[in-house]
PDB file of N, CA and C in Angstrom:
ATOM      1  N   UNK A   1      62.908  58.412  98.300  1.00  0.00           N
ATOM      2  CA  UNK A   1      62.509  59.080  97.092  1.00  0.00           C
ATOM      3  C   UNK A   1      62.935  60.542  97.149  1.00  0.00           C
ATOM      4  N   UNK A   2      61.857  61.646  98.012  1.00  0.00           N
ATOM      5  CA  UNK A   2      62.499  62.878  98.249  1.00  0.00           C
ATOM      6  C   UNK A   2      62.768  62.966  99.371  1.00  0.00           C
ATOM      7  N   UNK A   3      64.081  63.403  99.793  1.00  0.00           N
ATOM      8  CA  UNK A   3      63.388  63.815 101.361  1.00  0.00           C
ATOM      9  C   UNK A   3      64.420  64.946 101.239  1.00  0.00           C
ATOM     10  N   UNK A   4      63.778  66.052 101.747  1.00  0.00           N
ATOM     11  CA  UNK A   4      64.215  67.316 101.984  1.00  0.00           C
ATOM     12  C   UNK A   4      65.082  68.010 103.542  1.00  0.00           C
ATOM     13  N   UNK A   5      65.901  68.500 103.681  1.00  0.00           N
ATOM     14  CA  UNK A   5      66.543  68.915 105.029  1.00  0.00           C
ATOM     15  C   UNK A   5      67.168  70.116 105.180  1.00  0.00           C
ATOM     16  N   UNK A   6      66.720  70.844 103.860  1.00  0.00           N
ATOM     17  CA  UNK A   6      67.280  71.846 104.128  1.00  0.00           C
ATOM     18  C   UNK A   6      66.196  73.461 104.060  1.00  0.00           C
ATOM     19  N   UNK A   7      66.859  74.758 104.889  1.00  0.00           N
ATOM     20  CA  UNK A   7      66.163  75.854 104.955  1.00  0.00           C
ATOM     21  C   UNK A   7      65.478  76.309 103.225  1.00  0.00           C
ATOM     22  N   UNK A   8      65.875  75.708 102.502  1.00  0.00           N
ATOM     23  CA  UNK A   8      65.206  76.475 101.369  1.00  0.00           C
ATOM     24  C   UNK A   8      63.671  75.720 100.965  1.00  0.00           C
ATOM     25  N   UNK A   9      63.503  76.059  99.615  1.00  0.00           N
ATOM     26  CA  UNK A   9      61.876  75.347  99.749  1.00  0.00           C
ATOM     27  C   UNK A   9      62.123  74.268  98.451  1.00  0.00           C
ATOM     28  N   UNK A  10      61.183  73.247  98.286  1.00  0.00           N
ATOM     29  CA  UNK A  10      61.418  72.590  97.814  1.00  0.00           C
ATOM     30  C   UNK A  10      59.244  72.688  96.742  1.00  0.00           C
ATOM     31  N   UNK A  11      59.072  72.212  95.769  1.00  0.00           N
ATOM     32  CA  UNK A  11      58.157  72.148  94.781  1.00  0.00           C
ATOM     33  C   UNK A  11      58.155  70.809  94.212  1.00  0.00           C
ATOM     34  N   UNK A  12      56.861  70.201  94.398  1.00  0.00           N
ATOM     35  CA  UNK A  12      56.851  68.797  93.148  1.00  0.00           C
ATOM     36  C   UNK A  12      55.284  69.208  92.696  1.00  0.00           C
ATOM     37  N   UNK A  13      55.716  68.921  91.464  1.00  0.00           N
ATOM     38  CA  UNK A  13      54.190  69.043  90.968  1.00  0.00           C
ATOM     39  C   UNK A  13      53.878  68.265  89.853  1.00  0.00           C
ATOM     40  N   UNK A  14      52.231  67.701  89.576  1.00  0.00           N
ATOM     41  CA  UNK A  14      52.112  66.457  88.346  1.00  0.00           C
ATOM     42  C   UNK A  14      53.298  65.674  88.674  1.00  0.00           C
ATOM     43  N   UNK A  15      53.501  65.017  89.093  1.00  0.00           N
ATOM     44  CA  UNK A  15      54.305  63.615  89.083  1.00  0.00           C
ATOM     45  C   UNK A  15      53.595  62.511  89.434  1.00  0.00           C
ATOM     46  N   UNK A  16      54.437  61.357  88.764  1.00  0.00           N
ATOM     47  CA  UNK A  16      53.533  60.128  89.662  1.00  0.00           C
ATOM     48  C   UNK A  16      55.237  59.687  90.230  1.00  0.00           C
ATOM     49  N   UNK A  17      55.008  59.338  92.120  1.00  0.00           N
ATOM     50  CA  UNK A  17      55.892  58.936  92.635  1.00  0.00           C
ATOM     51  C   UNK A  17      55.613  57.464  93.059  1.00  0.00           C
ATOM     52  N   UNK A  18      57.118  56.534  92.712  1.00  0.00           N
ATOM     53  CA  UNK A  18      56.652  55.039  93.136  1.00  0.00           C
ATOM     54  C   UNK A  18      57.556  54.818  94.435  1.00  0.00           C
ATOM     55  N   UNK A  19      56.954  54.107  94.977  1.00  0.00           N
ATOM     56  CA  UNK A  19      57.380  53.986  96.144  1.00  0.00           C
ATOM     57  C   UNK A  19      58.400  52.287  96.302  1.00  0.00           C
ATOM     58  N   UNK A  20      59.961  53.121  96.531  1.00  0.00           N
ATOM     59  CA  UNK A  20      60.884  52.104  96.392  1.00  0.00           C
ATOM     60  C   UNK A  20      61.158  51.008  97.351  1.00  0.00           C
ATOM     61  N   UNK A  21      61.265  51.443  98.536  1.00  0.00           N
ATOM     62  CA  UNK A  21      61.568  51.439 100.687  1.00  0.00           C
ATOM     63  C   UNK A  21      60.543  51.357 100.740  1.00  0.00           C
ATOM     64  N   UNK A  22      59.290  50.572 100.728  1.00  0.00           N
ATOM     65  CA  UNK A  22      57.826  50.727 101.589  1.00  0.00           C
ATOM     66  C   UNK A  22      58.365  50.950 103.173  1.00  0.00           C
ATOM     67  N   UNK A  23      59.185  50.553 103.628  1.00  0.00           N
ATOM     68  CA  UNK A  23      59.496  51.037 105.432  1.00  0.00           C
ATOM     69  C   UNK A  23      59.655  52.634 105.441  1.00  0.00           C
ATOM     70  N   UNK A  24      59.987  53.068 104.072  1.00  0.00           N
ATOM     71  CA  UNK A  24      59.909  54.787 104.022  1.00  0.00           C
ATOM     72  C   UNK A  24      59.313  55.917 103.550  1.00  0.00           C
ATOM     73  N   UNK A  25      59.014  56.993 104.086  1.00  0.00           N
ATOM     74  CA  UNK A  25      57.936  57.659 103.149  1.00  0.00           C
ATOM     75  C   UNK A  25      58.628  58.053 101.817  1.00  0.00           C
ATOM     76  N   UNK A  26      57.343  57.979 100.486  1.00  0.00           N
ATOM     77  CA  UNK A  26      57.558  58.502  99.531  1.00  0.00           C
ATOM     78  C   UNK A  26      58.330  59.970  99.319  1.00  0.00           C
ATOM     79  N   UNK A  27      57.774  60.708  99.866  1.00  0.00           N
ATOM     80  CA  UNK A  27      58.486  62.549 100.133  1.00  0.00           C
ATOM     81  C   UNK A  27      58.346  62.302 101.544  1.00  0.00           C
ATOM     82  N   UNK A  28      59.659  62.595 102.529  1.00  0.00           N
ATOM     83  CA  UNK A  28      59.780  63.120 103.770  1.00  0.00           C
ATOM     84  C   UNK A  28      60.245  64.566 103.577  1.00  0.00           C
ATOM     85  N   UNK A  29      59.547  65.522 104.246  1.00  0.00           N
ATOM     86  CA  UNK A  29      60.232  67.345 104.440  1.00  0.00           C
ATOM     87  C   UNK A  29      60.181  67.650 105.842  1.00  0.00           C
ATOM     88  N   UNK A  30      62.057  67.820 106.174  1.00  0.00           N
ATOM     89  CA  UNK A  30      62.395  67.969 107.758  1.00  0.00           C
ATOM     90  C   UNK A  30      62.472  69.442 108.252  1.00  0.00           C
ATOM     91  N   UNK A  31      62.336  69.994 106.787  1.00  0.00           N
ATOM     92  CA  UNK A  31      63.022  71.711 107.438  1.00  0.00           C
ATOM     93  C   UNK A  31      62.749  72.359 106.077  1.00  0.00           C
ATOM     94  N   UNK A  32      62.775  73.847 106.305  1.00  0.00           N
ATOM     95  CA  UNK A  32      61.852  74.253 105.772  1.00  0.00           C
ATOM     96  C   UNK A  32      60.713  74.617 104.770  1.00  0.00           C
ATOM     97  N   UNK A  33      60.698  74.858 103.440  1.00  0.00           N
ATOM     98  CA  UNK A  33      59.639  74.872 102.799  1.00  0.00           C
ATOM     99  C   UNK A  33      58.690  74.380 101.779  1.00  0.00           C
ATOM    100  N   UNK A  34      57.679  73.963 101.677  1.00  0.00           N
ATOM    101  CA  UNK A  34      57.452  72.626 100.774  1.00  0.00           C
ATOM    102  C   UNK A  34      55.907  72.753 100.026  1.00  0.00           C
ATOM    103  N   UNK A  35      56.086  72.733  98.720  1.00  0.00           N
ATOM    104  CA  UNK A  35      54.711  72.916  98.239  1.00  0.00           C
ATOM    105  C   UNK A  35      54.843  71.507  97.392  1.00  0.00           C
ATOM    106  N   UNK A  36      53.828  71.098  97.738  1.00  0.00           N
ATOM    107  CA  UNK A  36      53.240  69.640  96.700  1.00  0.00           C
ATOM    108  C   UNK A  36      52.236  69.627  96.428  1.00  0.00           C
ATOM    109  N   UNK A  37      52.181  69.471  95.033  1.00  0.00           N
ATOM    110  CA  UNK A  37      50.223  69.153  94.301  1.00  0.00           C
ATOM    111  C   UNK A  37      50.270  68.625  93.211  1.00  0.00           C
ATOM    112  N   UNK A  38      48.828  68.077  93.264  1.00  0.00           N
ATOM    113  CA  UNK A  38      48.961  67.224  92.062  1.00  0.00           C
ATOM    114  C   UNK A  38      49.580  66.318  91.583  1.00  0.00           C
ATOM    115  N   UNK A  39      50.082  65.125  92.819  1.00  0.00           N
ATOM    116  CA  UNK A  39      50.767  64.400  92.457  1.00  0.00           C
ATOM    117  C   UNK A  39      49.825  62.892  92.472  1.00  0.00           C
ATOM    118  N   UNK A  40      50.941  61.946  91.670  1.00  0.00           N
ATOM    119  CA  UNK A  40      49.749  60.476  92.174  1.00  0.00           C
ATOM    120  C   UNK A  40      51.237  59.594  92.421  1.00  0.00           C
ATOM    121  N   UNK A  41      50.425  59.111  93.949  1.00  0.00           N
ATOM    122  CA  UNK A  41      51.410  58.043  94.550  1.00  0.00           C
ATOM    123  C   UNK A  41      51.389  56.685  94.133  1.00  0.00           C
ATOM    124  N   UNK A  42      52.048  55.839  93.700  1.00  0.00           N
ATOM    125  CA  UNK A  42      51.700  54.789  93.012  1.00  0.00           C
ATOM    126  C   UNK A  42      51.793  53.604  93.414  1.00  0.00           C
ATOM    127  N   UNK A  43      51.130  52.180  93.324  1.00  0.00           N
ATOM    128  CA  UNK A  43      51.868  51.611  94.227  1.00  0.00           C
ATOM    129  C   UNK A  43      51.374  49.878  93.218  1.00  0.00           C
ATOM    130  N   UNK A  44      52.173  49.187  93.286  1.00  0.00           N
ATOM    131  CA  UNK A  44      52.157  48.112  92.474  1.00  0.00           C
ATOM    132  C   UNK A  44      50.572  47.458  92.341  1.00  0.00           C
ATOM    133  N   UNK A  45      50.164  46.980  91.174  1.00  0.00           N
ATOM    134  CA  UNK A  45      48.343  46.640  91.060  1.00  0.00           C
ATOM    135  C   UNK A  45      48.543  45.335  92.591  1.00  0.00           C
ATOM    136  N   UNK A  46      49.529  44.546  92.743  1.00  0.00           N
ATOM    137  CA  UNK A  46      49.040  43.636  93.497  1.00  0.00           C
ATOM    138  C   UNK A  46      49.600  43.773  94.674  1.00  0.00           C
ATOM    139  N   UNK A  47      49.900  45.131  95.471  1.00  0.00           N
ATOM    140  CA  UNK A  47      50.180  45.355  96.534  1.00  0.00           C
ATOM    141  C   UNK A  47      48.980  45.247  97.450  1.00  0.00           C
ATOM    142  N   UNK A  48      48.999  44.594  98.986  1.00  0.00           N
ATOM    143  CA  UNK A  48      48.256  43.831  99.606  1.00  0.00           C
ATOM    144  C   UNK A  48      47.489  45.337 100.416  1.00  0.00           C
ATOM    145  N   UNK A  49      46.749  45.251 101.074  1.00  0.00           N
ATOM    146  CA  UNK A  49      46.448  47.158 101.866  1.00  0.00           C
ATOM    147  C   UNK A  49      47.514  46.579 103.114  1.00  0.00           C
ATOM    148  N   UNK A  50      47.806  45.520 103.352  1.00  0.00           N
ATOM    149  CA  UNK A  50      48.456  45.687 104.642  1.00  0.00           C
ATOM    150  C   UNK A  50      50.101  46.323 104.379  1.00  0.00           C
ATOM    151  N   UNK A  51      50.576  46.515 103.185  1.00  0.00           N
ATOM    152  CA  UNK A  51      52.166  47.002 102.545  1.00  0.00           C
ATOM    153  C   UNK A  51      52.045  48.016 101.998  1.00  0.00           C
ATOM    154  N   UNK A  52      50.775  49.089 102.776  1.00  0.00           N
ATOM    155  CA  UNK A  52      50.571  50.315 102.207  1.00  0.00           C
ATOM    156  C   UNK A  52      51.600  50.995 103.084  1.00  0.00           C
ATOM    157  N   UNK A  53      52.094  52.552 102.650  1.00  0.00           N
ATOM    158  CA  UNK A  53      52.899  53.051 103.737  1.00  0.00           C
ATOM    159  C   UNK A  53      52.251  54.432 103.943  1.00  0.00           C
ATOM    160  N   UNK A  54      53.285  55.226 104.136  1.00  0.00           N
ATOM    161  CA  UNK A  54      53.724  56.796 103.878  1.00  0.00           C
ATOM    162  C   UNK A  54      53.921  57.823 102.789  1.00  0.00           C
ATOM    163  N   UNK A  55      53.116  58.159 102.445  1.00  0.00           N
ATOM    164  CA  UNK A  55      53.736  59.019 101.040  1.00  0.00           C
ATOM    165  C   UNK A  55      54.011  59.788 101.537  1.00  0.00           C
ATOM    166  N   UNK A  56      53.745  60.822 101.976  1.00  0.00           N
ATOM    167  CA  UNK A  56      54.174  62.054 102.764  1.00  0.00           C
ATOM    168  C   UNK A  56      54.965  62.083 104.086  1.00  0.00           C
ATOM    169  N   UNK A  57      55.543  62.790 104.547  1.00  0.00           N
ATOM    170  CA  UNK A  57      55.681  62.569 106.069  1.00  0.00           C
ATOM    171  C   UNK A  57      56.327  64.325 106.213  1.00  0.00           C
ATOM    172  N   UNK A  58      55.326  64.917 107.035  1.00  0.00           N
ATOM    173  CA  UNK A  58      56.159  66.173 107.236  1.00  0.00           C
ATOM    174  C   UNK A  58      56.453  66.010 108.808  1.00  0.00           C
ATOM    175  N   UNK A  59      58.087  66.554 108.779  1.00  0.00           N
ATOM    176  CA  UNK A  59      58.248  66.661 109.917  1.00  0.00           C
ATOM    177  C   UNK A  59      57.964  67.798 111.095  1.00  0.00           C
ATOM    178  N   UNK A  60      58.494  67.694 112.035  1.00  0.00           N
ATOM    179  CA  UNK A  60      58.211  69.430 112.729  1.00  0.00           C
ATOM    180  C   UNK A  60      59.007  70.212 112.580  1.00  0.00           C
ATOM    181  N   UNK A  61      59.977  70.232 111.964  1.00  0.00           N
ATOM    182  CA  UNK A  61      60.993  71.236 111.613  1.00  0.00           C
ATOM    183  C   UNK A  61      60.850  72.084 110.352  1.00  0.00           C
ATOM    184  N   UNK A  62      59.653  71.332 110.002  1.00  0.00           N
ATOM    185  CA  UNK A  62      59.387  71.635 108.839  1.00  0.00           C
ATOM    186  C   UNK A  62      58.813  73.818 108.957  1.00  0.00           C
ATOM    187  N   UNK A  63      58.962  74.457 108.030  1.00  0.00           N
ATOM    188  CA  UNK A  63      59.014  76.045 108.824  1.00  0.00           C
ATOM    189  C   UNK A  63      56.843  76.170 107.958  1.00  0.00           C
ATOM    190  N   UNK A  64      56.945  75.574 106.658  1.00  0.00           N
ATOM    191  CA  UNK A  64      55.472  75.440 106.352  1.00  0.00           C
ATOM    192  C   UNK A  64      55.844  74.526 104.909  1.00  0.00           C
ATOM    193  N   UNK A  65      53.969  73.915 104.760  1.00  0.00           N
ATOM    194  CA  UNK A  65      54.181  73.181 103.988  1.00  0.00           C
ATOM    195  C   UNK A  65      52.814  73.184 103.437  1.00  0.00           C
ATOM    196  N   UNK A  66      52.787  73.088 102.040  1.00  0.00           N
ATOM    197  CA  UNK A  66      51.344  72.984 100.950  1.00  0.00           C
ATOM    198  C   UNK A  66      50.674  71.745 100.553  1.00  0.00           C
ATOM    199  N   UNK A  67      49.866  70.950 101.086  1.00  0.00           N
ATOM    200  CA  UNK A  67      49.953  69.626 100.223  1.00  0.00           C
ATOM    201  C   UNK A  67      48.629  69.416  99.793  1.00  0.00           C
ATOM    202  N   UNK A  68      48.823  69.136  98.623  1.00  0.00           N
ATOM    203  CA  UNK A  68      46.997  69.256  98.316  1.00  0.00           C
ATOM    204  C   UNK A  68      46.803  68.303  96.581  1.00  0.00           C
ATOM    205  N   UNK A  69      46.240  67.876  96.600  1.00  0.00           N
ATOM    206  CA  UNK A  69      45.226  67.682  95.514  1.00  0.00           C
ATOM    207  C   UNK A  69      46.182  65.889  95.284  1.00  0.00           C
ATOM    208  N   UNK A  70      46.525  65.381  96.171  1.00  0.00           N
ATOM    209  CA  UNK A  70      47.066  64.117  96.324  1.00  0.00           C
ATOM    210  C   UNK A  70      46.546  62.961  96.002  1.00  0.00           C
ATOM    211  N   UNK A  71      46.901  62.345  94.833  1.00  0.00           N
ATOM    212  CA  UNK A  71      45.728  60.596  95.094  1.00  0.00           C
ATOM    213  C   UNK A  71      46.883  59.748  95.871  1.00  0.00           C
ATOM    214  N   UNK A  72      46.355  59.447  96.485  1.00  0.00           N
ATOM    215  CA  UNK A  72      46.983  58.147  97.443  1.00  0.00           C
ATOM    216  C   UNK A  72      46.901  57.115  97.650  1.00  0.00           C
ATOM    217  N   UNK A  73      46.449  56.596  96.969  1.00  0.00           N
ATOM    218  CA  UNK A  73      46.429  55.120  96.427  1.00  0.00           C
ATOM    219  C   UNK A  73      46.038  54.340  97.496  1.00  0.00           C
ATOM    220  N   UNK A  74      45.597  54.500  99.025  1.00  0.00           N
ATOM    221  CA  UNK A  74      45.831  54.013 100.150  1.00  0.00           C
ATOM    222  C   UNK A  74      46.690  54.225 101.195  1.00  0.00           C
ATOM    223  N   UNK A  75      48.174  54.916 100.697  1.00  0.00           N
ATOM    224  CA  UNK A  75      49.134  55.411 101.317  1.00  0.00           C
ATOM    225  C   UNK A  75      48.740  56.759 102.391  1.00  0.00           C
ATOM    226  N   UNK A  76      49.753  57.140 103.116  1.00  0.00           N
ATOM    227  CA  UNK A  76      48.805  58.092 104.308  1.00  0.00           C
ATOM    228  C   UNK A  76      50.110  59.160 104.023  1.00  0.00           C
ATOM    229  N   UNK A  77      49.077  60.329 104.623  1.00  0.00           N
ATOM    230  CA  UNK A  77      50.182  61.542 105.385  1.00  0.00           C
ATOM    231  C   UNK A  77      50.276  61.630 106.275  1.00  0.00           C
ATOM    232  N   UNK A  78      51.965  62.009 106.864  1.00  0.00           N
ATOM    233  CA  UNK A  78      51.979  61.803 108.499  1.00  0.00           C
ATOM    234  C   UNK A  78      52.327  63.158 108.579  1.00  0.00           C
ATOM    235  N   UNK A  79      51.177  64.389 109.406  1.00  0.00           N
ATOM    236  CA  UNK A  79      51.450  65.735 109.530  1.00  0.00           C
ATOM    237  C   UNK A  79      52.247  65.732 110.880  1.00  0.00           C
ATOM    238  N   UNK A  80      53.636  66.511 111.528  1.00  0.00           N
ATOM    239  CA  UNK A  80      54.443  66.408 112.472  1.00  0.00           C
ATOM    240  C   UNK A  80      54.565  67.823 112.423  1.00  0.00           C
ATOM    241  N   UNK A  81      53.991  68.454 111.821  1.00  0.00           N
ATOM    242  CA  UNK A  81      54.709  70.228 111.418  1.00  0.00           C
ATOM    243  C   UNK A  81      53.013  70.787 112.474  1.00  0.00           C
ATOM    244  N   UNK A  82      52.057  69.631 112.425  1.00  0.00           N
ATOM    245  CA  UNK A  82      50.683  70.759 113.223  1.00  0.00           C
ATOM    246  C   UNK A  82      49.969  71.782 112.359  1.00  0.00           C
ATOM    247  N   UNK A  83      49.933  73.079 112.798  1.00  0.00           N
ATOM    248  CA  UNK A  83      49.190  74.032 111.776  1.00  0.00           C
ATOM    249  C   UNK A  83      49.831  74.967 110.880  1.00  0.00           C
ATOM    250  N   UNK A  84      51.280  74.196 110.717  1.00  0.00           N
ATOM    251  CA  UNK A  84      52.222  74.725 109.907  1.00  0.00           C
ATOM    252  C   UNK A  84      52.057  74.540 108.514  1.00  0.00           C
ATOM    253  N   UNK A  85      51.299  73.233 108.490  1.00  0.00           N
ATOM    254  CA  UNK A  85      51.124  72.486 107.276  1.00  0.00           C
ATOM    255  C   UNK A  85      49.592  72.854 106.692  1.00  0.00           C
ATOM    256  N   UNK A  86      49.531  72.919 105.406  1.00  0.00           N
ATOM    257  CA  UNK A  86      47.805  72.811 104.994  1.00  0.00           C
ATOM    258  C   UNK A  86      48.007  71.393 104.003  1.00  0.00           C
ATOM    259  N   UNK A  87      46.631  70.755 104.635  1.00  0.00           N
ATOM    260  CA  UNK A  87      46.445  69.641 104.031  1.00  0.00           C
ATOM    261  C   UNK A  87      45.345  69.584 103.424  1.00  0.00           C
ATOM    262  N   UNK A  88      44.998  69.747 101.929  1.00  0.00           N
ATOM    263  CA  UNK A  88      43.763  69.978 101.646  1.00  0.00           C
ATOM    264  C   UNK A  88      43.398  68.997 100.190  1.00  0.00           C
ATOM    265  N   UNK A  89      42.192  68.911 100.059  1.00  0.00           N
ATOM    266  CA  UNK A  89      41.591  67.604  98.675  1.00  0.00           C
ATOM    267  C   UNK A  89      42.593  67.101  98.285  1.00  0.00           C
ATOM    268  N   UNK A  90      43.270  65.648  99.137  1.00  0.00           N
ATOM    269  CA  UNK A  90      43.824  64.967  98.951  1.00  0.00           C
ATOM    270  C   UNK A  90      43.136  63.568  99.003  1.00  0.00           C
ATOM    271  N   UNK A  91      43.245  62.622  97.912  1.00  0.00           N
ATOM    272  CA  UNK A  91      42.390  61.368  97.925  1.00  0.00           C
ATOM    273  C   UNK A  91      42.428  60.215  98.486  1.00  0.00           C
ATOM    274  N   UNK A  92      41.904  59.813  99.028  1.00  0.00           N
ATOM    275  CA  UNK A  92      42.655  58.351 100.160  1.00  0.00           C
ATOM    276  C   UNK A  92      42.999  57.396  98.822  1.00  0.00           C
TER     277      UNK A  92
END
């Protein structure tokens, strides 16, 4: 869907993202800067919880990252960046 790799910064905001690759995260960010909010991850009405994935995935290269106000339908964030990242009122 997104995945980001480069030094500049990247912004999503209000979107609903569907998830195409369940083997991949919805937004991956490898490097540096990344603000996300307010988004809703979406995922088919008769998807099973066991074919839930990744919506997020920050990596550690990542330089910082914003993520907040997330519904997640069940889908997870995978933080790799540590206290680089703020992860805040995001909805399981």
């Amino acid at each position: 869907m997104l995945r980001w790799e480069n030094l500049g910064t990247v912004s999503l905001s209000q979107s609903r993202v569907v998830p195409y690759f369940l083997a991949r995260p919805m937004i991956e960010i490898l490097a540096g800067q990344a603000m996300i909010n307010a988004n809703f991850m979406a995922k088919d009405p008769g998807t099973p919880p066991s074919s839930l994935g990744t919506a997020i995935r920050i990596r550690r290269g990542t330089k910082n990252a914003i993520v907040d106000s997330i519904q997640l339908n069940g889908n997870k964030i995978e933080n790799g960046a540590g206290p680089r990242a703020l992860l805040a009122n995001n909805q399981p």
